[in-house]
N, C-alpha and C. Protein backbone atom coordinates (compact mmCIF):
# COMPACT_ATOMS: atom_id res chain seq x y z
N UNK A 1 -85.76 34.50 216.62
CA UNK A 1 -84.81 35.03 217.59
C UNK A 1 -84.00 33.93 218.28
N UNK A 2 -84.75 32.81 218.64
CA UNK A 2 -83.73 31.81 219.30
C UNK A 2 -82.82 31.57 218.40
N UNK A 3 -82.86 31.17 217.35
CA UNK A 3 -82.24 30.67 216.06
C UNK A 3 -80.92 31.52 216.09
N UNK A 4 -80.86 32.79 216.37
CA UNK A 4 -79.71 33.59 216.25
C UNK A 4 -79.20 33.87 217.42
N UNK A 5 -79.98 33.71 218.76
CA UNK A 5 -78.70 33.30 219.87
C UNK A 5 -78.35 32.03 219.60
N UNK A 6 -79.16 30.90 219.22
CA UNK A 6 -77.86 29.55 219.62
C UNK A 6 -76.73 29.96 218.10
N UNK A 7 -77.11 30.69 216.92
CA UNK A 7 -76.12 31.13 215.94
C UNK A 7 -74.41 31.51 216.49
N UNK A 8 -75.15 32.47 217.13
CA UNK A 8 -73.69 33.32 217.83
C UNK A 8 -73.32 32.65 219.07
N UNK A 9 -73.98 31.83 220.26
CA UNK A 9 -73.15 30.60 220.75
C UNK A 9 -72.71 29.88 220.10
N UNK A 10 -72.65 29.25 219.17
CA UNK A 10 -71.94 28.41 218.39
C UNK A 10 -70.55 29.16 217.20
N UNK A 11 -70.62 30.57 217.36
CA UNK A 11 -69.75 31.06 216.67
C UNK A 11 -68.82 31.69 217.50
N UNK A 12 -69.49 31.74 218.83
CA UNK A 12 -68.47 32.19 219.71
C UNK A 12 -67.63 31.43 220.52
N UNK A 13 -68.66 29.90 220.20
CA UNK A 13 -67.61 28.75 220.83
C UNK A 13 -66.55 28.36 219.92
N UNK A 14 -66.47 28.68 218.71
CA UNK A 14 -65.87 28.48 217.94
C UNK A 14 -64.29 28.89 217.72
N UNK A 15 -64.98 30.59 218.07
CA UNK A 15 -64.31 31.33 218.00
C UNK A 15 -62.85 31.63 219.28
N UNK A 16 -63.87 31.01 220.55
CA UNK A 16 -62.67 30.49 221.80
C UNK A 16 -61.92 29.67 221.13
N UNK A 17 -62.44 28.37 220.61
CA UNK A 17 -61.87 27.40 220.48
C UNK A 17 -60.36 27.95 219.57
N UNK A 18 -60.91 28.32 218.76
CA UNK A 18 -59.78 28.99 217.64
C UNK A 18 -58.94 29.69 218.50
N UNK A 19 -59.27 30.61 219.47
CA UNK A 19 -58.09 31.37 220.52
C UNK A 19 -57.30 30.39 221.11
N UNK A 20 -57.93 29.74 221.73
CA UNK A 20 -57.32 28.61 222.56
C UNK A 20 -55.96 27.76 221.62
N UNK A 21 -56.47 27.24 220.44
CA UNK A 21 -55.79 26.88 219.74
C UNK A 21 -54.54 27.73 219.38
N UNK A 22 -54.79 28.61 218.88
CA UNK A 22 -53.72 30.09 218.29
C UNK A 22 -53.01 30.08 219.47
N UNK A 23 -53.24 29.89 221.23
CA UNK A 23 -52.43 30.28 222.24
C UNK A 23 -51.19 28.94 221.92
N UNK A 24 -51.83 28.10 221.92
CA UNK A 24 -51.64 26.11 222.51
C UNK A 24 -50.38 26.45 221.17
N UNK A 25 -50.57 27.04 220.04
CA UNK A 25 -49.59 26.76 218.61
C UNK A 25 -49.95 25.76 218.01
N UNK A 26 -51.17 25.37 218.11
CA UNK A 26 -51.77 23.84 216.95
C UNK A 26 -52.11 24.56 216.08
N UNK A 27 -52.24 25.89 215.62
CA UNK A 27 -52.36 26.15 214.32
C UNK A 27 -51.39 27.05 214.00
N UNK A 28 -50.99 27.34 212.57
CA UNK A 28 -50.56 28.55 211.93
C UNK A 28 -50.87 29.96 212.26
N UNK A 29 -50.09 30.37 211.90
CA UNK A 29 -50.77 32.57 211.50
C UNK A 29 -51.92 31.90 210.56
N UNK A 30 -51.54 32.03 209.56
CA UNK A 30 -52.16 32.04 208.20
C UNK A 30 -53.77 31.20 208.45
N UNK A 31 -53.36 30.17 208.98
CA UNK A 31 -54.47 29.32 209.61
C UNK A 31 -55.80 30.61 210.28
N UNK A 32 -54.96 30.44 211.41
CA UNK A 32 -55.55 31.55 212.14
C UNK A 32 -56.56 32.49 211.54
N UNK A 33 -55.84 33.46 210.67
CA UNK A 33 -56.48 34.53 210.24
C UNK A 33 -57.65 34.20 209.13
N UNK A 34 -57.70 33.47 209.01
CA UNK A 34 -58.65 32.55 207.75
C UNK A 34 -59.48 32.25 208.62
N UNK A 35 -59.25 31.50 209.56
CA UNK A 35 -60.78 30.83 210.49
C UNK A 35 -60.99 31.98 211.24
N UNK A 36 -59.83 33.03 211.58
CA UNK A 36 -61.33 34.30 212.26
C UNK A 36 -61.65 35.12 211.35
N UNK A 37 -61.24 35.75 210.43
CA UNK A 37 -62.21 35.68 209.42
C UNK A 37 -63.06 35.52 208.78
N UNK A 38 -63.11 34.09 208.48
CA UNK A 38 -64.31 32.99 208.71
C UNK A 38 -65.67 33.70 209.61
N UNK A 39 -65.12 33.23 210.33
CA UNK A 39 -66.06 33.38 211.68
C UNK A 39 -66.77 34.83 212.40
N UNK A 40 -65.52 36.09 211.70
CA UNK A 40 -66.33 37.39 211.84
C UNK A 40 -66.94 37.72 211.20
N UNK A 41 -67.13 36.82 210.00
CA UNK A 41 -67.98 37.16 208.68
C UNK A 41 -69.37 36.69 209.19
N UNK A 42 -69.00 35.12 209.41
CA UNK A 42 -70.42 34.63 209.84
C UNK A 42 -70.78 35.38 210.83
N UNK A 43 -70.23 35.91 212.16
CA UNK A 43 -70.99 36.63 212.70
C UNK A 43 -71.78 38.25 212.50
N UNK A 44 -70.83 38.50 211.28
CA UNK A 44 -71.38 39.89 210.84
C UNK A 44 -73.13 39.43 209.87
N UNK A 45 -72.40 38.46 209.23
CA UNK A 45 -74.19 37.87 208.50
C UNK A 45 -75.15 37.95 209.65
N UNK A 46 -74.95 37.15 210.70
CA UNK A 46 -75.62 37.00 211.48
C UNK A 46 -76.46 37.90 212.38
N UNK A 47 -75.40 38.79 212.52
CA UNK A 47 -76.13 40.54 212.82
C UNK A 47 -76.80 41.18 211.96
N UNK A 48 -76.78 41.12 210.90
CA UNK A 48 -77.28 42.38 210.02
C UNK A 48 -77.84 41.30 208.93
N UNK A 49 -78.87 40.37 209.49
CA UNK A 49 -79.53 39.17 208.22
C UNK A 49 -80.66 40.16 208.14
N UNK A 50 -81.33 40.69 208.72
CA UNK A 50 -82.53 41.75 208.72
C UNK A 50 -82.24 42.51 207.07
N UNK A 51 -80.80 43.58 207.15
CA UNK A 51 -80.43 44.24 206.16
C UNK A 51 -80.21 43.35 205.10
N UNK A 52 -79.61 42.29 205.40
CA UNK A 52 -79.33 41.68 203.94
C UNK A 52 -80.27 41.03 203.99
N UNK A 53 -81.59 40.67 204.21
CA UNK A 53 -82.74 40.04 203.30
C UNK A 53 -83.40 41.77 202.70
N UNK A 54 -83.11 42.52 203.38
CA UNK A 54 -83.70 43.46 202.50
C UNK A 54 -82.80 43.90 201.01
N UNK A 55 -81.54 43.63 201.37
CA UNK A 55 -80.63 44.13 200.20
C UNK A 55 -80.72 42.81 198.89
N UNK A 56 -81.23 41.78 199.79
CA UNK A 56 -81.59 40.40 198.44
C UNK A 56 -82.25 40.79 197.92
N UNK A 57 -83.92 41.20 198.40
CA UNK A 57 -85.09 41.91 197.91
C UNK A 57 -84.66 42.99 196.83
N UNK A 58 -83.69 43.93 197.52
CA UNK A 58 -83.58 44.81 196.61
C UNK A 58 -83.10 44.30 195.20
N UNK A 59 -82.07 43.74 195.50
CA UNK A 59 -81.76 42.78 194.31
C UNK A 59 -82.37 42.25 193.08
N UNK A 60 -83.54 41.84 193.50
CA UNK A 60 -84.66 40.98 192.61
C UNK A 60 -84.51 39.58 193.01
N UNK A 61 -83.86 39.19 194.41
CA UNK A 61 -84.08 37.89 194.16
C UNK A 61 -84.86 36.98 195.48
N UNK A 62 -85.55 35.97 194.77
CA UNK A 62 -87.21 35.90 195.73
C UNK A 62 -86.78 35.01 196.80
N UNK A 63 -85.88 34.55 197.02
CA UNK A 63 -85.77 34.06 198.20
C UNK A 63 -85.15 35.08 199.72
N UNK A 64 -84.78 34.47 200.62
CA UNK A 64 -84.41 35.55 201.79
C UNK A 64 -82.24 34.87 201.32
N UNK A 65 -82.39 36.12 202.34
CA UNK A 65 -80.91 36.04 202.25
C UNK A 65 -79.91 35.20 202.77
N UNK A 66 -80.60 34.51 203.65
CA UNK A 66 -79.66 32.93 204.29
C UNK A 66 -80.46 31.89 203.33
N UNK A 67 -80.73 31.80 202.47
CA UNK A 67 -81.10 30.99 201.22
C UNK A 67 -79.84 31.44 200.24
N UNK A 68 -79.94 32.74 199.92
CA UNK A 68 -79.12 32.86 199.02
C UNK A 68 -77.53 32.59 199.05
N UNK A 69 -76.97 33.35 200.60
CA UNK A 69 -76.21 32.54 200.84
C UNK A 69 -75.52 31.38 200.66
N UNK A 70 -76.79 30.68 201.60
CA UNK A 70 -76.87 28.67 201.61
C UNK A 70 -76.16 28.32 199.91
N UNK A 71 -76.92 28.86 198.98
CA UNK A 71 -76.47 28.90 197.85
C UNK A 71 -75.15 29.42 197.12
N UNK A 72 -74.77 30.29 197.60
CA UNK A 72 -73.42 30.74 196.96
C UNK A 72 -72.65 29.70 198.03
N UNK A 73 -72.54 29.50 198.97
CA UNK A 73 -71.73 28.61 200.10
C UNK A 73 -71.72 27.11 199.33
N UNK A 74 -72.48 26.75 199.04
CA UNK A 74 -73.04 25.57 197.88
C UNK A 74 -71.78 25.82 197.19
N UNK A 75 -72.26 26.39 196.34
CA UNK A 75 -70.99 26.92 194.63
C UNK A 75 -70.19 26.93 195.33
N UNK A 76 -69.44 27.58 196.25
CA UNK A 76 -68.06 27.74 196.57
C UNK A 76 -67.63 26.04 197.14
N UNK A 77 -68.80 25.84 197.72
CA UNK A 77 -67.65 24.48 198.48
C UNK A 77 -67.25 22.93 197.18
N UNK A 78 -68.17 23.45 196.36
CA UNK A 78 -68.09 22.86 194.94
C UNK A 78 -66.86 23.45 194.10
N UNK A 79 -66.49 24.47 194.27
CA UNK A 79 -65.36 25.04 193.56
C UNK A 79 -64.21 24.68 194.26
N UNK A 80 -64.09 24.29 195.54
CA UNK A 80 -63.25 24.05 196.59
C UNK A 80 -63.07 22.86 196.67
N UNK A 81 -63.87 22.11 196.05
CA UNK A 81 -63.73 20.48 195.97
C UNK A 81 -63.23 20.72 194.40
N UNK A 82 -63.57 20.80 193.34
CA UNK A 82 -63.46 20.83 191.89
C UNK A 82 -61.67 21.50 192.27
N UNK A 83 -60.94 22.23 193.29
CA UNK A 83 -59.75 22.36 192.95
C UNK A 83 -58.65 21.85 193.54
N UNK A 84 -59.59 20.93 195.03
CA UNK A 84 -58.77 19.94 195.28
C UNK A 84 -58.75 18.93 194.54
N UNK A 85 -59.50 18.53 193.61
CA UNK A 85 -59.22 17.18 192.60
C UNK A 85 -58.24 17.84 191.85
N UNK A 86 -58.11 18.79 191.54
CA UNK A 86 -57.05 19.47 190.54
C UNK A 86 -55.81 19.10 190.86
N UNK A 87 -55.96 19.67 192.31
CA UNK A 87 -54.43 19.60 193.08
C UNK A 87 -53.86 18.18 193.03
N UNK A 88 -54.78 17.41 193.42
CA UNK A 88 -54.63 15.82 193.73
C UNK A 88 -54.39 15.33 192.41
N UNK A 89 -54.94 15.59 191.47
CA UNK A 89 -54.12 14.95 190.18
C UNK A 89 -53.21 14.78 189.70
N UNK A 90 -52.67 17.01 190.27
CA UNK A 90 -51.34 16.80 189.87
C UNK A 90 -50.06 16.30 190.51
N UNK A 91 -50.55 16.07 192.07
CA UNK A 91 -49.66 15.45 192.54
C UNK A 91 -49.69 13.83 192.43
N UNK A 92 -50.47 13.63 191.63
CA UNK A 92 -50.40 12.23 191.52
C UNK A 92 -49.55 12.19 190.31
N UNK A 93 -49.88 12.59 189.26
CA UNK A 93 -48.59 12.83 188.14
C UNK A 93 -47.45 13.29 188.62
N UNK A 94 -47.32 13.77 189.31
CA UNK A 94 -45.72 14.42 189.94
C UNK A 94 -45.24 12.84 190.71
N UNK A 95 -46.10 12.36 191.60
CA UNK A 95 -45.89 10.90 191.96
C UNK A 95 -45.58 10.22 191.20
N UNK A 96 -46.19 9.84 190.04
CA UNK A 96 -45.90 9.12 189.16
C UNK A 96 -44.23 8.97 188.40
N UNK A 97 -44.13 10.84 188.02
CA UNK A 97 -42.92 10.60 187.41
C UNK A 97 -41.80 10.85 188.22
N UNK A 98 -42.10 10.86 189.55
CA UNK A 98 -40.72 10.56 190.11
C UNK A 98 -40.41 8.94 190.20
N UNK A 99 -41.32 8.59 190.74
CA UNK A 99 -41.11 6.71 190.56
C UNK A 99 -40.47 6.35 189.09
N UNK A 100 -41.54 6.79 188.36
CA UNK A 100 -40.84 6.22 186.98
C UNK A 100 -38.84 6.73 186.96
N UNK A 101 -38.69 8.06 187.62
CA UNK A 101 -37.67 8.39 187.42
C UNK A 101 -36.87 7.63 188.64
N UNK A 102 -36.76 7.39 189.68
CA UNK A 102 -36.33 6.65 190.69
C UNK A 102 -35.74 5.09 189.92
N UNK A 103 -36.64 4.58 189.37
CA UNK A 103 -36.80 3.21 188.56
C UNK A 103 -36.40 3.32 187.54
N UNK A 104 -35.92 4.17 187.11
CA UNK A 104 -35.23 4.36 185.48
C UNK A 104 -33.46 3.93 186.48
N UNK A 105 -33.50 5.30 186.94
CA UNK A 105 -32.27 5.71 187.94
C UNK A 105 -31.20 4.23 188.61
N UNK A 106 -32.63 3.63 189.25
CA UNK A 106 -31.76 2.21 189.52
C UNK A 106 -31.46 1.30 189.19
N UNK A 107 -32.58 1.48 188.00
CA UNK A 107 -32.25 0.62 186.41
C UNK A 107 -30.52 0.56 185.54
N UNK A 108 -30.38 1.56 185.76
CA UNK A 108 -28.96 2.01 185.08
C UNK A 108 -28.16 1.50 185.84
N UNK A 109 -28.00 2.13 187.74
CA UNK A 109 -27.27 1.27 188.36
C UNK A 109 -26.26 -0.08 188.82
């Protein structure tokens, strides 16, 4: 039980913080709606972890449900890194051939 009040203090400080911000304009809409999102999710896990360790169980799978979680959160932040290297590559090739093209360009000059 302690474990899930300091949970939801920390999601609700969060969650000011994010208001505060959204008032101030240091973030986006888009921003915005992503981190409370975020954050109503985690707090919906956080309410109803009782039901979802029973709905893991139901599942067949032997751990509890903030394990399983922990685990898909794992994979995703691995998929989230695996597509920022993506991104970053290609803007490094896009870097690349504009220089080369810049340097062709003043070459001729």
């Amino acid at each position: 039980m302690p474990q899930i009040v300091i949970a939801l203090l920390i999601i609700f400080y969060f969650l000011a913080k994010l208001f505060w911000q959204n008032k101030k304009r240091k973030i986006s809409r888009n921003e915005f709606l992503f981190w409370l999102f975020f954050w109503l999710v985690a707090l919906g896990i956080i309410l109803f972890l009782k039901p979802l360790d029973q709905l893991v169980l139901a599942l067949g799978f032997s751990a509890s449900a903030i394990q399983v979680l922990l685990y898909i959160s794992v994979a995703a932040l691995f998929y989230f890194i695996f597509s920022i290297r993506l991104r970053l590559e290609k803007m490094d090739e896009n870097i690349t051939k504009l220089t080369e093209d810049v340097a062709i360009n003043q070459a001729k000059k």
